[in-house]
PDB file of N, CA and C in Angstrom:
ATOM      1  N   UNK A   1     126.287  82.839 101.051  1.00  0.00           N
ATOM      2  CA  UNK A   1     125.912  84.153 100.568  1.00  0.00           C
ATOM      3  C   UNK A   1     127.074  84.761  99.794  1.00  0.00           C
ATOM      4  N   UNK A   2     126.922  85.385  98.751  1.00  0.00           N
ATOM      5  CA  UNK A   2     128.366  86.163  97.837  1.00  0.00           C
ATOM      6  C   UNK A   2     128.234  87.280  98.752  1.00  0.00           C
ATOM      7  N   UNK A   3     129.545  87.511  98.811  1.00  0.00           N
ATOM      8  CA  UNK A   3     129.975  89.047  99.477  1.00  0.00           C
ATOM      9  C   UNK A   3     131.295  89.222  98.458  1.00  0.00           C
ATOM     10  N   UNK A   4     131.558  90.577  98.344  1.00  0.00           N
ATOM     11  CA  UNK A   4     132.297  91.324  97.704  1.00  0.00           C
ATOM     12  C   UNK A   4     131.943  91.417  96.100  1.00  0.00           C
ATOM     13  N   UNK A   5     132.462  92.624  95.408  1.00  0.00           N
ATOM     14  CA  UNK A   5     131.744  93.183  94.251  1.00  0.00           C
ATOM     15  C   UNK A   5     130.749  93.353  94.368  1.00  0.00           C
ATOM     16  N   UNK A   6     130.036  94.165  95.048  1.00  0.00           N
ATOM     17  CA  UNK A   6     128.628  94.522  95.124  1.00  0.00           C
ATOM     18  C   UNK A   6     127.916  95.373  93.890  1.00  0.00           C
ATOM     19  N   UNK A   7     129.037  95.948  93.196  1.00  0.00           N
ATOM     20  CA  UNK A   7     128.725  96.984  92.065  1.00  0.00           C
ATOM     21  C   UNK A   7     128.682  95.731  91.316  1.00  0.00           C
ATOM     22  N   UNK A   8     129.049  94.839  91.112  1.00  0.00           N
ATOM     23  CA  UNK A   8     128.791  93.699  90.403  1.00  0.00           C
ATOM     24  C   UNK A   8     127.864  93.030  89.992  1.00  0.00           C
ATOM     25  N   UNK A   9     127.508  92.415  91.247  1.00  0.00           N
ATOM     26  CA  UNK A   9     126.014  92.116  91.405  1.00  0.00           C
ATOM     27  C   UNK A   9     124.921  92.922  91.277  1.00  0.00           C
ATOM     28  N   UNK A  10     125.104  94.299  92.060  1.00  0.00           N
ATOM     29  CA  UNK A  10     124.326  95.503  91.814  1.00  0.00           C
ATOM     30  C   UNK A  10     123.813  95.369  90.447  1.00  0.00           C
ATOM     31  N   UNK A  11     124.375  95.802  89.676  1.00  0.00           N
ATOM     32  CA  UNK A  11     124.482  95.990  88.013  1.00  0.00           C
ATOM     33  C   UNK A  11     123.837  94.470  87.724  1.00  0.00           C
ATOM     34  N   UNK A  12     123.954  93.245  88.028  1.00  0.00           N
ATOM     35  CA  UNK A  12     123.891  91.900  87.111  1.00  0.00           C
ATOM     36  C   UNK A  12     122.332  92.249  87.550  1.00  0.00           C
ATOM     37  N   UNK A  13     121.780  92.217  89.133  1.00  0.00           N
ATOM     38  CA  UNK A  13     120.244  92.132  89.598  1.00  0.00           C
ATOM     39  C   UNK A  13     119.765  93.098  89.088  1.00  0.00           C
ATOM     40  N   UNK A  14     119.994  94.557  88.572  1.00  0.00           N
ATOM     41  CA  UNK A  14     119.313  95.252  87.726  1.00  0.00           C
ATOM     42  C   UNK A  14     119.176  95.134  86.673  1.00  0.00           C
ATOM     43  N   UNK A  15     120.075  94.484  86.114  1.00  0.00           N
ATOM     44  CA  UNK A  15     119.638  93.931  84.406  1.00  0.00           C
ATOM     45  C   UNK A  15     118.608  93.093  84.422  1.00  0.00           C
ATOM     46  N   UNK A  16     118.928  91.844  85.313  1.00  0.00           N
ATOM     47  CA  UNK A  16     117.776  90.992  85.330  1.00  0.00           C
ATOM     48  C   UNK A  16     116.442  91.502  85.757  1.00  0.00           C
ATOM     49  N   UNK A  17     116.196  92.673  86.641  1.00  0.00           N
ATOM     50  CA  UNK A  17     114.514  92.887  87.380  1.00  0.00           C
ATOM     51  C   UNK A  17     114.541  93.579  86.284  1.00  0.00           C
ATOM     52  N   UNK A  18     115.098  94.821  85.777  1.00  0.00           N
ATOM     53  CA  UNK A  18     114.435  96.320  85.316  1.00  0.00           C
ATOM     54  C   UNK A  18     114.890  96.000  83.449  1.00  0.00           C
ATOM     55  N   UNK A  19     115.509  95.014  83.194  1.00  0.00           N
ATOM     56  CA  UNK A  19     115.922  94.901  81.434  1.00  0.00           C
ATOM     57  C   UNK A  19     114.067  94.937  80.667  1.00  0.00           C
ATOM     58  N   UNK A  20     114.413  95.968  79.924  1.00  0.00           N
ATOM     59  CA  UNK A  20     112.803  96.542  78.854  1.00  0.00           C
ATOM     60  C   UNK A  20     112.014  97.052  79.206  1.00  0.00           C
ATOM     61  N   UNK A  21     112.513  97.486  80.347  1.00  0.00           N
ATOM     62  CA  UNK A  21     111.519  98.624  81.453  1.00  0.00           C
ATOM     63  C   UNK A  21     110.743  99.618  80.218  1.00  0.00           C
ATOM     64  N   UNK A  22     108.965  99.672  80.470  1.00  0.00           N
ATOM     65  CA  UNK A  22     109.114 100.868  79.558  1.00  0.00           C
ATOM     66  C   UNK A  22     108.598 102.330  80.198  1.00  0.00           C
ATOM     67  N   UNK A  23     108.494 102.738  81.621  1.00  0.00           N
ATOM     68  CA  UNK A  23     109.279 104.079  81.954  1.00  0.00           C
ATOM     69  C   UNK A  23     109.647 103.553  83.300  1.00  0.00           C
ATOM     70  N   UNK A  24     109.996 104.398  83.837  1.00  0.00           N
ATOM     71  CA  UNK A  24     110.622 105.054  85.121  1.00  0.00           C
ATOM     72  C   UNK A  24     110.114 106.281  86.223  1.00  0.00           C
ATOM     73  N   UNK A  25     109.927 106.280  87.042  1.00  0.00           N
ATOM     74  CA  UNK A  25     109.448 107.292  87.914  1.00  0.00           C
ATOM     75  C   UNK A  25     110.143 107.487  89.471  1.00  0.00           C
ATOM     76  N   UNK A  26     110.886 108.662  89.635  1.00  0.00           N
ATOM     77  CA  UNK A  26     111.575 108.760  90.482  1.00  0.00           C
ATOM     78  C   UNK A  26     110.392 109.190  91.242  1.00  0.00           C
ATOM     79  N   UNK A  27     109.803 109.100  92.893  1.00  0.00           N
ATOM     80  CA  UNK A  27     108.718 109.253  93.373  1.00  0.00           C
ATOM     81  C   UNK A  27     109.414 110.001  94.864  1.00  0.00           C
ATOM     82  N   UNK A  28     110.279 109.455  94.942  1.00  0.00           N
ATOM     83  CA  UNK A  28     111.579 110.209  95.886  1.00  0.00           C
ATOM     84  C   UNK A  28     113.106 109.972  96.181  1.00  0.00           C
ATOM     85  N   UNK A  29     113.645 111.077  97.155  1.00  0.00           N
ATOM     86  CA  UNK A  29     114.495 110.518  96.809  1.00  0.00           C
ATOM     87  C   UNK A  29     115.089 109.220  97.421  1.00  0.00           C
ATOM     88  N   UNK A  30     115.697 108.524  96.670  1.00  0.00           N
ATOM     89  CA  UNK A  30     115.895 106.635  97.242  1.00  0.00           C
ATOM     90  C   UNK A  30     114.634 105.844  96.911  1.00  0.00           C
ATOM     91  N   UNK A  31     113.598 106.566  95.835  1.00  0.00           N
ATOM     92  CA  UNK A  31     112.751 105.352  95.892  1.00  0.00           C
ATOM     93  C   UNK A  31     112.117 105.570  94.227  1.00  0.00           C
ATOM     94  N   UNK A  32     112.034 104.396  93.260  1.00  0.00           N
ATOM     95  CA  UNK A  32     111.987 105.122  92.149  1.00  0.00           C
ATOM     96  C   UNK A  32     110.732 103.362  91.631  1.00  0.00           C
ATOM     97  N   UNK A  33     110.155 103.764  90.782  1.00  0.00           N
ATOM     98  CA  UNK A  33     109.192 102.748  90.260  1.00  0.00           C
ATOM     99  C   UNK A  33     109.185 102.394  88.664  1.00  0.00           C
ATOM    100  N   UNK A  34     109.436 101.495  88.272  1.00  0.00           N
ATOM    101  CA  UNK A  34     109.580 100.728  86.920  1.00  0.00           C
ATOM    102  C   UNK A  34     108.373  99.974  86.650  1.00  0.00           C
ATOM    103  N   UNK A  35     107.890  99.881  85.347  1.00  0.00           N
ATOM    104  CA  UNK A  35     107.405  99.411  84.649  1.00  0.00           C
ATOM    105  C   UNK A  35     108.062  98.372  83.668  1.00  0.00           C
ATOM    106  N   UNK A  36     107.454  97.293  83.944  1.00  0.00           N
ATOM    107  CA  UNK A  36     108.246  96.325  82.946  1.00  0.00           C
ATOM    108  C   UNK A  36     107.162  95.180  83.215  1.00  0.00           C
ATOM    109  N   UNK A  37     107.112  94.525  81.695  1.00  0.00           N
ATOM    110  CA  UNK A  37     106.031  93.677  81.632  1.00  0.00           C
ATOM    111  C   UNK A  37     104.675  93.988  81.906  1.00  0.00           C
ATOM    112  N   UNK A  38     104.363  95.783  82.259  1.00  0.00           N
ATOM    113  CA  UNK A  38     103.099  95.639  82.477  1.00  0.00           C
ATOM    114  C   UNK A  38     102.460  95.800  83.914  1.00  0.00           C
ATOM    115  N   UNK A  39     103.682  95.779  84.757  1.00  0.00           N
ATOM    116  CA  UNK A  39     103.599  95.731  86.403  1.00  0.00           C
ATOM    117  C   UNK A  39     104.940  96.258  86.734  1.00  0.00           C
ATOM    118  N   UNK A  40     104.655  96.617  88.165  1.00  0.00           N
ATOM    119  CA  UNK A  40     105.286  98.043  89.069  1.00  0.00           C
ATOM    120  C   UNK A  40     106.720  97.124  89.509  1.00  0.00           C
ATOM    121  N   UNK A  41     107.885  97.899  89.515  1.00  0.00           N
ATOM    122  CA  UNK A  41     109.233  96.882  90.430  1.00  0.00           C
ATOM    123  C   UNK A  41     109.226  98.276  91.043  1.00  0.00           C
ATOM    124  N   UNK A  42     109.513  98.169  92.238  1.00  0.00           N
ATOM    125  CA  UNK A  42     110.463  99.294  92.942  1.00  0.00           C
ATOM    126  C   UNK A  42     111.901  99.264  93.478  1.00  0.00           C
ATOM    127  N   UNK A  43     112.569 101.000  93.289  1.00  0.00           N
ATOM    128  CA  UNK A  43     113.979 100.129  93.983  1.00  0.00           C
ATOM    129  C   UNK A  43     113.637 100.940  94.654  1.00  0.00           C
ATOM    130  N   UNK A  44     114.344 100.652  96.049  1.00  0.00           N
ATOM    131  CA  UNK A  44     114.052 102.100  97.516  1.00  0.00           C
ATOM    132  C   UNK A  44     115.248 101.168  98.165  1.00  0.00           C
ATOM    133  N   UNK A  45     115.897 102.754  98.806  1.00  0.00           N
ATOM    134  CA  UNK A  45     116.757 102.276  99.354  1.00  0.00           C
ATOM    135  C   UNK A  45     117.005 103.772 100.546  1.00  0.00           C
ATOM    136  N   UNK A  46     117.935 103.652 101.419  1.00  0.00           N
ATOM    137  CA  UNK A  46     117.660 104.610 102.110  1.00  0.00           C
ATOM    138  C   UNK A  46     117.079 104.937 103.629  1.00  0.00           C
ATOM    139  N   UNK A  47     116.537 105.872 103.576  1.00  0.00           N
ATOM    140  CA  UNK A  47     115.606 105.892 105.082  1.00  0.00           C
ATOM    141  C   UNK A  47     113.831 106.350 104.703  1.00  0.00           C
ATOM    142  N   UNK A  48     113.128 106.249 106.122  1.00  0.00           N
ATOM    143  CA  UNK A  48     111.646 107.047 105.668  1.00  0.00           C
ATOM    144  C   UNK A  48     110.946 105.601 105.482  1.00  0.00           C
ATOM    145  N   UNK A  49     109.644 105.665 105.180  1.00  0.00           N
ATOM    146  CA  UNK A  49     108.828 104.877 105.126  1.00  0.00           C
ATOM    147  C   UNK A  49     108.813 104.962 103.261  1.00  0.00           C
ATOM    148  N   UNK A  50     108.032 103.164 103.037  1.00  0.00           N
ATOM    149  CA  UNK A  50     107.931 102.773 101.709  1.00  0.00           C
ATOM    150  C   UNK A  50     106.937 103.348 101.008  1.00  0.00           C
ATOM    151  N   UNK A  51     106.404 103.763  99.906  1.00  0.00           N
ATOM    152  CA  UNK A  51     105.682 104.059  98.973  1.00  0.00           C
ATOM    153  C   UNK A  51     104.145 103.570  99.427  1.00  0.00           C
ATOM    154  N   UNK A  52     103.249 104.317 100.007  1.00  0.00           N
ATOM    155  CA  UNK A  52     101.691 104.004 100.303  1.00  0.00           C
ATOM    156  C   UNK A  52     100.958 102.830  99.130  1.00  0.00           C
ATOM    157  N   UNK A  53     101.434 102.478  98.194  1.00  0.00           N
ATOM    158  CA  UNK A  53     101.172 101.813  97.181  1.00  0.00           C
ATOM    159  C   UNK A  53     101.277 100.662  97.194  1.00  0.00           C
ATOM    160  N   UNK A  54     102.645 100.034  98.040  1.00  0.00           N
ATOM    161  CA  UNK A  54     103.214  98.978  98.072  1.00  0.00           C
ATOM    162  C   UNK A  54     102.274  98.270  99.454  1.00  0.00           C
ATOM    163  N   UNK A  55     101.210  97.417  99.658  1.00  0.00           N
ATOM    164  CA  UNK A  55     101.152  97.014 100.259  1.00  0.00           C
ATOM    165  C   UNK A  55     101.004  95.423 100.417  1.00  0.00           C
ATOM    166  N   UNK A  56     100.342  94.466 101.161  1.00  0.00           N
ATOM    167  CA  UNK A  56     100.399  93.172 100.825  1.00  0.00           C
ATOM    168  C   UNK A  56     101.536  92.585 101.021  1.00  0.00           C
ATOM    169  N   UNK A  57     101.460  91.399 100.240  1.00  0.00           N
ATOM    170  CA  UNK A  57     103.099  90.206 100.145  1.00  0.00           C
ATOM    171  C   UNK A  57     103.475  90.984  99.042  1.00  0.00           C
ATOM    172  N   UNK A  58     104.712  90.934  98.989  1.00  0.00           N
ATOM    173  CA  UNK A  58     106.101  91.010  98.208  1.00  0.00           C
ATOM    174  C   UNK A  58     107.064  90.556  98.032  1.00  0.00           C
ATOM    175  N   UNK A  59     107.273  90.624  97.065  1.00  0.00           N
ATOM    176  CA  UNK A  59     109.083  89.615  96.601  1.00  0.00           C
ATOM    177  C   UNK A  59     110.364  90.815  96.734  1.00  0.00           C
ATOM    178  N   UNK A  60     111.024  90.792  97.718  1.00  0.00           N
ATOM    179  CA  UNK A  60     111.942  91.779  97.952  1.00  0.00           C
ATOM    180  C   UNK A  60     113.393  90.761  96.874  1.00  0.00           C
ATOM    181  N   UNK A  61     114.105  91.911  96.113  1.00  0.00           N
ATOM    182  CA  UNK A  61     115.239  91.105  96.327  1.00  0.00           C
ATOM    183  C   UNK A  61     116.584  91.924  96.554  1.00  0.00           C
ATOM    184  N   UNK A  62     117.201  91.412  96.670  1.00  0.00           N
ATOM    185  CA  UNK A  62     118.585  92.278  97.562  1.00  0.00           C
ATOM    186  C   UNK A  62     119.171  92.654  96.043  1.00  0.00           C
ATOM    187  N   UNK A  63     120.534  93.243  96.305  1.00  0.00           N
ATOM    188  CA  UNK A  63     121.454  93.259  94.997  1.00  0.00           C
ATOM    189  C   UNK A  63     122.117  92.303  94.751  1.00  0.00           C
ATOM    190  N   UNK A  64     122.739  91.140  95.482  1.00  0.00           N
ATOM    191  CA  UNK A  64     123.022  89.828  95.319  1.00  0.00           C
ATOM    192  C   UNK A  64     122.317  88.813  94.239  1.00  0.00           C
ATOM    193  N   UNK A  65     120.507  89.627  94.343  1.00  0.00           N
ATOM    194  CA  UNK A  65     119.427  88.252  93.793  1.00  0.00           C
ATOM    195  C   UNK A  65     119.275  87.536  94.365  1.00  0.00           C
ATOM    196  N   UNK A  66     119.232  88.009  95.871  1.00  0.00           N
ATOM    197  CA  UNK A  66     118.511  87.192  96.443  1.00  0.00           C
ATOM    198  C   UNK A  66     117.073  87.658  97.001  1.00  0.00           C
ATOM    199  N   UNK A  67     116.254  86.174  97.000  1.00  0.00           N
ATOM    200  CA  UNK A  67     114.653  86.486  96.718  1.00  0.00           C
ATOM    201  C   UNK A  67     114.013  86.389  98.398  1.00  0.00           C
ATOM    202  N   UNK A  68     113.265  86.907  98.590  1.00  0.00           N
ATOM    203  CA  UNK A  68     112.471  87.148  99.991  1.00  0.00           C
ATOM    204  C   UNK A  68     110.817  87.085  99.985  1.00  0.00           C
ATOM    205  N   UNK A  69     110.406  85.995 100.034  1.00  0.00           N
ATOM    206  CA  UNK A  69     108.890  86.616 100.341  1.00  0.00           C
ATOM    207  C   UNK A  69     108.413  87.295 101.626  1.00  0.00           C
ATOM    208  N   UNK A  70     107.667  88.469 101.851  1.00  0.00           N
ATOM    209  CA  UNK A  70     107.284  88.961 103.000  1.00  0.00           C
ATOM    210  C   UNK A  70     106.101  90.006 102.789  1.00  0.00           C
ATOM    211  N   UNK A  71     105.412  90.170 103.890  1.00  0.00           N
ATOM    212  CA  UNK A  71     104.623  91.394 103.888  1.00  0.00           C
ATOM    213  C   UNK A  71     105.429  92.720 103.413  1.00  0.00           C
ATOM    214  N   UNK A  72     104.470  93.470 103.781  1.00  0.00           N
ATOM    215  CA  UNK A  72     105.170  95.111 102.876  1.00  0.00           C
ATOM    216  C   UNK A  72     105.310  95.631 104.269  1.00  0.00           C
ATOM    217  N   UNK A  73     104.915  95.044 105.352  1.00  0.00           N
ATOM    218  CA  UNK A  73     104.811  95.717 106.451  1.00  0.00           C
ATOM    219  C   UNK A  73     106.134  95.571 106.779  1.00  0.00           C
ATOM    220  N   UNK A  74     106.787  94.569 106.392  1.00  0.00           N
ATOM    221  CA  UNK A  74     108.237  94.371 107.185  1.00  0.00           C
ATOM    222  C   UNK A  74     109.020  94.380 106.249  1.00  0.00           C
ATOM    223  N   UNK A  75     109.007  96.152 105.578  1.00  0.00           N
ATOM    224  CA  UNK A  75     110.106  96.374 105.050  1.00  0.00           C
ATOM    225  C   UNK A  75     110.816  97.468 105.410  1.00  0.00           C
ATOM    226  N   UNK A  76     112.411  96.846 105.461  1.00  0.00           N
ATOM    227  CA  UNK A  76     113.162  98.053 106.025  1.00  0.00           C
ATOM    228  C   UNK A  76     114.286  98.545 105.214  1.00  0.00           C
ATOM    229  N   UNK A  77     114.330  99.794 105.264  1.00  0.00           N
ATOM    230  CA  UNK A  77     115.109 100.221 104.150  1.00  0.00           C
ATOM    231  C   UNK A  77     116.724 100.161 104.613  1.00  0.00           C
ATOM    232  N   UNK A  78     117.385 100.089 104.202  1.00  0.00           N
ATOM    233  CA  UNK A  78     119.027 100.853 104.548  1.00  0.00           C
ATOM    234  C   UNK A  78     120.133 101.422 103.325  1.00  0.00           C
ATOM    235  N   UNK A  79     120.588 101.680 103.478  1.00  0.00           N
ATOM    236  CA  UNK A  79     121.883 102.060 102.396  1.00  0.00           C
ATOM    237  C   UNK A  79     121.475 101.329 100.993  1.00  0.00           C
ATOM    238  N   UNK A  80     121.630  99.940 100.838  1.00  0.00           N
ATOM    239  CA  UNK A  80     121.515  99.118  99.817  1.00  0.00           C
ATOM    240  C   UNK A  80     120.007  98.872  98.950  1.00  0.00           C
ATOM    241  N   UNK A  81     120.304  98.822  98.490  1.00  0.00           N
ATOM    242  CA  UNK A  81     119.091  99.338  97.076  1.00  0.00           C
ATOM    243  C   UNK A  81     118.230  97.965  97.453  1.00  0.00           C
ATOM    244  N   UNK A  82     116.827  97.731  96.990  1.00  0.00           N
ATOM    245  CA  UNK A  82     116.014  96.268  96.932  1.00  0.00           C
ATOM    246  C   UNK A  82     115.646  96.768  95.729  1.00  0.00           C
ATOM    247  N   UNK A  83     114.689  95.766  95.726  1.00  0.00           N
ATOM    248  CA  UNK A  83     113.654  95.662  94.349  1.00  0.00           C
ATOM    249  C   UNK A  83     112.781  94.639  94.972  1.00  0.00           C
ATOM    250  N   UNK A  84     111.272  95.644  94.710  1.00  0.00           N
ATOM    251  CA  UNK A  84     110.066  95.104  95.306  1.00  0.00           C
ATOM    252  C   UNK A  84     109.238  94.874  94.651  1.00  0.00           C
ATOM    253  N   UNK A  85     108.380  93.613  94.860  1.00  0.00           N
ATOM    254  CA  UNK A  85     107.247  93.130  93.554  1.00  0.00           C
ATOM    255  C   UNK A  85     106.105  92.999  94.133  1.00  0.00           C
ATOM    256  N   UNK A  86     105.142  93.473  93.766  1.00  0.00           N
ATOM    257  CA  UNK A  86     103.914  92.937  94.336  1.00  0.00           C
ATOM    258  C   UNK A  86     103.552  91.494  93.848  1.00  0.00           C
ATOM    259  N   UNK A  87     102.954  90.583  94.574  1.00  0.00           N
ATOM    260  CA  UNK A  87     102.957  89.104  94.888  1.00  0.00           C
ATOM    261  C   UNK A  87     101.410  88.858  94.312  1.00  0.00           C
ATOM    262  N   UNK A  88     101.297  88.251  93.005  1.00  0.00           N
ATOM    263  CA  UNK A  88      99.633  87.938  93.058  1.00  0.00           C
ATOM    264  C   UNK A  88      99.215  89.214  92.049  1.00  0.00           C
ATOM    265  N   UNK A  89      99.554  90.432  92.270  1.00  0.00           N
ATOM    266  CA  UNK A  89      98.422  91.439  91.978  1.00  0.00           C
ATOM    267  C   UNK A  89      99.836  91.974  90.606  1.00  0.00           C
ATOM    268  N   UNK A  90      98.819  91.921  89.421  1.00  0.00           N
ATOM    269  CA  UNK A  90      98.823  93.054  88.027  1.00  0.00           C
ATOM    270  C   UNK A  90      98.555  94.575  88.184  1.00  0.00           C
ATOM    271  N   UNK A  91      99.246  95.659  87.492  1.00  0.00           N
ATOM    272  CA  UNK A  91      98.477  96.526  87.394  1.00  0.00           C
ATOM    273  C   UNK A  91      97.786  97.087  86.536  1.00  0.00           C
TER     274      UNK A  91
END
């Protein structure tokens, strides 16, 4: 696993999920929704429960880039930012 420079990675995994985003929607605070390609990324980070929207499988990925498949049910937030994809489904 990489550890250290997290602003590093931070910054490299947001270029790669959110690069040509075409808007943005802050929905609260620690949890904000992108458009890119046509379909939803979320970053949430923080405390509180996830966005009523997000349900199903998802591709979580950390700020590292690293990839996770899981339900939406077993997502937990903390300090560090994700980025969440819905799995299968367009919007």
């Amino acid at each position: 696993m990489l550890t250290g420079r997290p602003a590093y990675y931070g910054l490299k995994t947001l270029i790669e999920k959110l690069d040509k985003f075409t808007s943005a929607e802050k929905l609260a605070e620690g949890h904000y929704r992108f458009m890119v390609g046509g379909k939803s990324i979320y970053v949430l980070w923080g405390s509180g429960k996830i966005p009523e929207e997000i349900i199903g499988e998802v591709l979580i990925t950390d700020i590292y880039g690293k990839e996770t498949r899981t339900d939406s049910s077993a997502i937990s937030l903390t300090e560090s930012p994700i980025f969440v994809e819905s799995i299968g489904i367009t919007d």
